[in-house]
N, C-alpha and C. Protein backbone atom coordinates (compact mmCIF):
# COMPACT_ATOMS: atom_id res chain seq x y z
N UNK A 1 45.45 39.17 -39.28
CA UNK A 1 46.67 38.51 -38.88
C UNK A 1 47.87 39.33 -39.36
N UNK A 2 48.81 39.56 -38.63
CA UNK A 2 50.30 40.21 -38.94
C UNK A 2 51.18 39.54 -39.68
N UNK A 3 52.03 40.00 -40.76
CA UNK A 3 52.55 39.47 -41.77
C UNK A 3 53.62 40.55 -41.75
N UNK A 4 55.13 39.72 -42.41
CA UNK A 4 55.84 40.31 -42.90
C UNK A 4 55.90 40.51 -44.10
N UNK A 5 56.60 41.75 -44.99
CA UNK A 5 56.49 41.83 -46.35
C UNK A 5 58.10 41.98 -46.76
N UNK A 6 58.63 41.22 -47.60
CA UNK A 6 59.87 41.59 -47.75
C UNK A 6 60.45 42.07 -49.24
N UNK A 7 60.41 42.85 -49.22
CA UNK A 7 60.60 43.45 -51.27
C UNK A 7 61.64 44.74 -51.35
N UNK A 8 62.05 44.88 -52.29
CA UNK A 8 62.96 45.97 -52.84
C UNK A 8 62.40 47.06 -52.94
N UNK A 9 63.16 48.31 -52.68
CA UNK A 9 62.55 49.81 -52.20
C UNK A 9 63.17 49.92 -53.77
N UNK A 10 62.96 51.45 -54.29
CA UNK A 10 63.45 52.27 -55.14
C UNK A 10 64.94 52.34 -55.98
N UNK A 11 66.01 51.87 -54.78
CA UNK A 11 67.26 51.54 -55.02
C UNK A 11 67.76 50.63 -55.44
N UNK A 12 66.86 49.47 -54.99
CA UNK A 12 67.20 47.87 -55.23
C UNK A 12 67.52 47.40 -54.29
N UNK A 13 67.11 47.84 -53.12
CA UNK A 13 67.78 47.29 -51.70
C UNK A 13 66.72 46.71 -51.32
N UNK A 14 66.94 45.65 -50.10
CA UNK A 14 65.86 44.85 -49.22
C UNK A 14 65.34 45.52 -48.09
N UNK A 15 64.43 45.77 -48.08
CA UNK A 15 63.33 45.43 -46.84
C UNK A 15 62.35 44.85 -46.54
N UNK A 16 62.27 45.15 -45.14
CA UNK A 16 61.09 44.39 -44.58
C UNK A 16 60.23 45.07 -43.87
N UNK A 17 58.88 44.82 -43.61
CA UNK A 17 57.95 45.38 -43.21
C UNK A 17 56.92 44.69 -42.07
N UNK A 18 56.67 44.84 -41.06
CA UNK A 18 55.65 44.15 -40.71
C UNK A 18 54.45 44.85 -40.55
N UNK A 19 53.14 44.01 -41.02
CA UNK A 19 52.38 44.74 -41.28
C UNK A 19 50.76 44.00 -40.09
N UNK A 20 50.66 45.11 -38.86
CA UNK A 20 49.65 44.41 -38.17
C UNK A 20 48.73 44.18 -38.73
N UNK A 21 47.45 43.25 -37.81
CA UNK A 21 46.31 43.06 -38.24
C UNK A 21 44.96 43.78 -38.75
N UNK A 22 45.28 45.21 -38.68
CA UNK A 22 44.43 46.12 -39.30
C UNK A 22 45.13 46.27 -40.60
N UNK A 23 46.10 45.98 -40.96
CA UNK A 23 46.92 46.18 -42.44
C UNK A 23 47.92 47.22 -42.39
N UNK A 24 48.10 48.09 -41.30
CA UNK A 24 48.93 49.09 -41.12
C UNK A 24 50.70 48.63 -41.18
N UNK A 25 51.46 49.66 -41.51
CA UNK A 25 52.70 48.98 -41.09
C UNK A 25 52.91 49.43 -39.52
N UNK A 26 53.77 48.50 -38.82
CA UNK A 26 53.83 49.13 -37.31
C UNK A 26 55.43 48.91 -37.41
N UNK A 27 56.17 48.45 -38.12
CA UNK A 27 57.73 48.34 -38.14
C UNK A 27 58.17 47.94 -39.59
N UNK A 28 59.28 48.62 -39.71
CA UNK A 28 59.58 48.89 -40.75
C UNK A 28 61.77 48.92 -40.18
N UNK A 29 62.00 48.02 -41.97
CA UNK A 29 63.11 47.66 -41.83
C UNK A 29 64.85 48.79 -42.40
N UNK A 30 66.00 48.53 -41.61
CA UNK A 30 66.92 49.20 -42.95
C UNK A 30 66.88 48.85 -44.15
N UNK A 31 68.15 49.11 -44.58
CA UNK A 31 67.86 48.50 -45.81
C UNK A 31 69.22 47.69 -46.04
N UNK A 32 68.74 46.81 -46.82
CA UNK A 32 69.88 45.56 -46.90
C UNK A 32 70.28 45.30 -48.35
N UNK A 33 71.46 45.06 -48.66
CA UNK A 33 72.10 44.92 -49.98
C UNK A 33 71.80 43.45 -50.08
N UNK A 34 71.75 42.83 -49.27
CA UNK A 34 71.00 40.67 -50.26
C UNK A 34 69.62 40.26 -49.53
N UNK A 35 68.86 40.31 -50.16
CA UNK A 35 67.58 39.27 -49.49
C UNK A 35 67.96 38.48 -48.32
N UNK A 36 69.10 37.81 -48.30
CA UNK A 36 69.41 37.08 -47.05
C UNK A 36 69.49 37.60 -46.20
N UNK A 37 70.08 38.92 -46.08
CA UNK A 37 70.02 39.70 -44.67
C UNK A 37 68.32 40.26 -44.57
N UNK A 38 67.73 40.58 -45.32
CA UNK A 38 66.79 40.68 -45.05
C UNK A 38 66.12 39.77 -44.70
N UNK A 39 65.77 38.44 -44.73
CA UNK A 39 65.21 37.75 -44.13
C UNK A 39 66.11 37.43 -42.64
N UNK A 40 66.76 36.97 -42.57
CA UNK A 40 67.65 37.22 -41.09
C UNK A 40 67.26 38.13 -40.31
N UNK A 41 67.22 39.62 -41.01
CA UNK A 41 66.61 40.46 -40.31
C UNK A 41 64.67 39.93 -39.75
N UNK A 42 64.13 39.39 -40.80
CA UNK A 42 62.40 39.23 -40.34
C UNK A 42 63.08 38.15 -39.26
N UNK A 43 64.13 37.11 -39.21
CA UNK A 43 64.10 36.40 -38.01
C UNK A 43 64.24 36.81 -36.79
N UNK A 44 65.10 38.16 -36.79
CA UNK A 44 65.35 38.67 -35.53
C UNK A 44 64.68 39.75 -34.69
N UNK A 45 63.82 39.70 -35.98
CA UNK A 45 61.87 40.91 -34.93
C UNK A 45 61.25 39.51 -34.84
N UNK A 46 61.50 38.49 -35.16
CA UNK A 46 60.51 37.57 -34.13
C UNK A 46 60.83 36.90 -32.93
N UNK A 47 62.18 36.91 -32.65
CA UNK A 47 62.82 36.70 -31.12
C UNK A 47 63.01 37.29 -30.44
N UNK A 48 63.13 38.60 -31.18
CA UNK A 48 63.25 39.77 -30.07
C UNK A 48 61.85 40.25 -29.73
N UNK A 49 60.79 40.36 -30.67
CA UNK A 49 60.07 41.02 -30.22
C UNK A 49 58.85 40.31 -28.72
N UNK A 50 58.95 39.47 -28.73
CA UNK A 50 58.29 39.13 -27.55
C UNK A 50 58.87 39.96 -26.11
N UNK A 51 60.10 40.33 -26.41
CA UNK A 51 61.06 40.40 -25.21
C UNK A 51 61.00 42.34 -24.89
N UNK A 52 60.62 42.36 -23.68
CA UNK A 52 60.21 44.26 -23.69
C UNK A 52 61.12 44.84 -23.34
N UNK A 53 62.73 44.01 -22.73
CA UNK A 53 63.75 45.13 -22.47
C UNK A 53 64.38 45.17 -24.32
N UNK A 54 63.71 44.82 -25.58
CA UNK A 54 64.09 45.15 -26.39
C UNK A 54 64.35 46.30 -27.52
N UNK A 55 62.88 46.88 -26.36
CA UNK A 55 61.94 48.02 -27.37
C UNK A 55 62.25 50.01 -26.52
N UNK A 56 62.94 50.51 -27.39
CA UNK A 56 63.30 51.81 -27.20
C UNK A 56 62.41 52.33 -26.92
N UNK A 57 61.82 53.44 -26.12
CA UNK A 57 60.48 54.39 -26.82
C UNK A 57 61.65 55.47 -26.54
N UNK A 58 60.46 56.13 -27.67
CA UNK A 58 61.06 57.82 -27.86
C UNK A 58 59.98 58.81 -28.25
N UNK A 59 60.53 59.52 -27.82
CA UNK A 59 59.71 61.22 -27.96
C UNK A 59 60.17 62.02 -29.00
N UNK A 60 59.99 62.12 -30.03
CA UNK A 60 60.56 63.08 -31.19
C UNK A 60 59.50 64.44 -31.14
N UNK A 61 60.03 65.47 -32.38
CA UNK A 61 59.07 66.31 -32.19
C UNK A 61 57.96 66.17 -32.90
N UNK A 62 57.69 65.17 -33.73
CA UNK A 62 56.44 65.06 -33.87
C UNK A 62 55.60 63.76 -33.62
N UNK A 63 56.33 63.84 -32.62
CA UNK A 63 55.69 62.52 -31.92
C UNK A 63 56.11 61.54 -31.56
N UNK A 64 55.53 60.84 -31.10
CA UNK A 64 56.18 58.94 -30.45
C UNK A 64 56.61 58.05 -31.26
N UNK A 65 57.62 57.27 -31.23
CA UNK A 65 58.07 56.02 -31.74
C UNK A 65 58.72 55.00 -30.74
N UNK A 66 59.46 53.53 -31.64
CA UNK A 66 60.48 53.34 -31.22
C UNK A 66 60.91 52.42 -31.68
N UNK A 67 62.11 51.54 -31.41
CA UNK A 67 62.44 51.31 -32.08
C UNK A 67 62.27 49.68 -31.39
N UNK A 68 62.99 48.56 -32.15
CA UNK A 68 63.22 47.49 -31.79
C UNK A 68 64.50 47.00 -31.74
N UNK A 69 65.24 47.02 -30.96
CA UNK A 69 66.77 46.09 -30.66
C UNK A 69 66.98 44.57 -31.15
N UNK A 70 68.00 44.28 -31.84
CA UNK A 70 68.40 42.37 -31.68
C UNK A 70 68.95 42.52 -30.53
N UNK A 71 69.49 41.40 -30.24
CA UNK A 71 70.04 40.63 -29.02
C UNK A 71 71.75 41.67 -28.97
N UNK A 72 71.82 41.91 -30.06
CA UNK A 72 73.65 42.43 -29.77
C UNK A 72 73.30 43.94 -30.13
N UNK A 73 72.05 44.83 -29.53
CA UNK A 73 71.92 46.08 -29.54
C UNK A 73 71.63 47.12 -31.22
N UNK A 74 71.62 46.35 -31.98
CA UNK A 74 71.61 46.79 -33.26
C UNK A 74 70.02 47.01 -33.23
N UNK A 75 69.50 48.06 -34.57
CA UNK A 75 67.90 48.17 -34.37
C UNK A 75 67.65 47.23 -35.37
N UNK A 76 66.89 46.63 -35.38
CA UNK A 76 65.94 45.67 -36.45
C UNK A 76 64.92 46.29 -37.07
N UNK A 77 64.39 47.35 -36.30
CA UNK A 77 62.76 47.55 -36.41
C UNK A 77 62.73 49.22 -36.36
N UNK A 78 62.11 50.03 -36.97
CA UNK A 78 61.79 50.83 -36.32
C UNK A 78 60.01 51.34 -36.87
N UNK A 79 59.24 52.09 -35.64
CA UNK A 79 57.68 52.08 -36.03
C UNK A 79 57.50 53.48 -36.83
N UNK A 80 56.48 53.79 -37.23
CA UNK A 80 55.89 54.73 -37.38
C UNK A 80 55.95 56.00 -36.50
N UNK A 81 55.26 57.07 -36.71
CA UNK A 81 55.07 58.27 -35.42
C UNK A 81 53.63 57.86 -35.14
N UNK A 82 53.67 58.01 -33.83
CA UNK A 82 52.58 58.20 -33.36
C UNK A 82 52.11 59.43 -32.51
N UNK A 83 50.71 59.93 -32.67
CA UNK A 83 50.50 61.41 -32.34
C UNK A 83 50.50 61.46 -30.47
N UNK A 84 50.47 59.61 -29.72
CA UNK A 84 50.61 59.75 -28.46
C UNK A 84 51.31 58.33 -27.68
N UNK A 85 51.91 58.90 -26.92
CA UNK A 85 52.23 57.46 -25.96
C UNK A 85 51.89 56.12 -25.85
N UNK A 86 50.44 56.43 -25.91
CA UNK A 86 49.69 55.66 -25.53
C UNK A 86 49.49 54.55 -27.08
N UNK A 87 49.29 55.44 -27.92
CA UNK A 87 49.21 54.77 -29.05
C UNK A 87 50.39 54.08 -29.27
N UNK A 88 51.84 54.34 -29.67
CA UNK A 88 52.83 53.60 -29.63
C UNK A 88 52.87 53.08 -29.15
N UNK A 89 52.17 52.98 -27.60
CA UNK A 89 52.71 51.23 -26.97
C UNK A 89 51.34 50.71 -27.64
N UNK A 90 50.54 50.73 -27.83
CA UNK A 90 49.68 49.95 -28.44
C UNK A 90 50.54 49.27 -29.45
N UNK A 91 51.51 50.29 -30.48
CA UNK A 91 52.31 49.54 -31.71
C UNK A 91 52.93 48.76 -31.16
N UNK A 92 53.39 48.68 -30.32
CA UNK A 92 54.43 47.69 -29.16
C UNK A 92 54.17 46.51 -28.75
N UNK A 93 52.80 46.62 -28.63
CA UNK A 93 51.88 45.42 -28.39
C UNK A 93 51.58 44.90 -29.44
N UNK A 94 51.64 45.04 -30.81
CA UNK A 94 50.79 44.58 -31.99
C UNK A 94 51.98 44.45 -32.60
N UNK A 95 53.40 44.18 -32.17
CA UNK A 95 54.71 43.74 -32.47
C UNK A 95 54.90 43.02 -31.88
N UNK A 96 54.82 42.80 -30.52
CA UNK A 96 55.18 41.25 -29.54
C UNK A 96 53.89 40.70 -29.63
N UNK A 97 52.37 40.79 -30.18
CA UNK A 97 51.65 39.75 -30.25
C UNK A 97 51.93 38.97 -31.55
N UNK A 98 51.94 39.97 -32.68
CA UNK A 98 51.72 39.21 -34.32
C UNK A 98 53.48 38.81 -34.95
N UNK A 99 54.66 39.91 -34.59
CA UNK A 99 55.77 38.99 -35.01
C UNK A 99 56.25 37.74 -34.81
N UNK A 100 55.95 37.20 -33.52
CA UNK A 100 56.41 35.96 -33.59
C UNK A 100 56.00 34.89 -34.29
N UNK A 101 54.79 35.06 -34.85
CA UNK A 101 54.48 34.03 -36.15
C UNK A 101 53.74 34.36 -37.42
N UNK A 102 54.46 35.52 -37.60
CA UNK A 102 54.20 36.03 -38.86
C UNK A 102 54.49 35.62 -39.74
N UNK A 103 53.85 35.02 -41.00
CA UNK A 103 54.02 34.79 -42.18
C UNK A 103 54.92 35.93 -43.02
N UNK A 104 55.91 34.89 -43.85
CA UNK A 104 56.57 36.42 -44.86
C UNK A 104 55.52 35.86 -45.64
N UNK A 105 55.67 37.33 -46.39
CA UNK A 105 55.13 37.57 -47.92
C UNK A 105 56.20 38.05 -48.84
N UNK A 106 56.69 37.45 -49.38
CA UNK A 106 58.12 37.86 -50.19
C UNK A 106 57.57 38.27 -51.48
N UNK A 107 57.65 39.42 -51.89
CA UNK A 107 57.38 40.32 -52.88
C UNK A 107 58.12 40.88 -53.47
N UNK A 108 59.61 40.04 -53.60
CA UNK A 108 60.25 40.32 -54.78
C UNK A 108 60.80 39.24 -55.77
C-alpha cells in the first residue's frame, strides 16, 4: 500500500515523500519551512493526482521524469529518473492509483 512520509531533511525543513507499494519513493516533495505547508502540500498530490492533465513528463539527459502540478500550476511532486518512458508512466500510474488515500506517516 502507498503511504506518505513527512519528516525533516538535513536543514530542518519539511518534506514529503510518497512512497509506492513496492516501498520505492515515486514523488518526492520541496521543501517547506512549517509542517503545515507540508502537509497541505501531501493534500494537494492527492487531488491532483488522480487528474492526468496534471502530470508533466520530461526527457532529461539521464532519463525520464515528471513532475506533478496543483490546481494553480505550482509543482507539488516531483519523481525519480527513470532509465525509460515507459517506466515513468508506470510511476504515473502508481501516483494516481495509491495518492489518493494514502496514509501519512509523520516522522518528525
Amino acid at each position: 500500500m502507498a503511504s506518505f512520509q513527512v519528516f525533516r531533511d538535513v536543514r530542518g525543513e519539511y518534506r514529503y515523500r510518497l512512497k509506492g507499494d513496492n516501498g520505492e519513493i515515486v514523488l518526492a516533495s520541496e521543501a517547506y519551512t512549517t509542517k503545515t505547508s507540508a502537509l497541505s502540500g501531501v493534500e494537494s498530490v492527492k487531488r491532483n493526482a488522480p487528474i492526468e492533465e496534471q502530470y508533466r513528463r520530461k526527457q532529461i539527459s539521464t532519463g525520464y521524469c515528471f513532475n506533478l502540478l496543483a490546481a494553480n500550476g505550482e509543482i507539488v511532486g516531483v519523481s525519480e529518473v527513470y532509465m525509460s518512458a515507459a517506466a515513468r508512466d508506470k510511476g504515473i500510474e502508481a501516483v494516481k492509483r495509491g495518492a489518493p488515500s494514502a496514509p501519512i506517516n509523520d516522522l518528525v
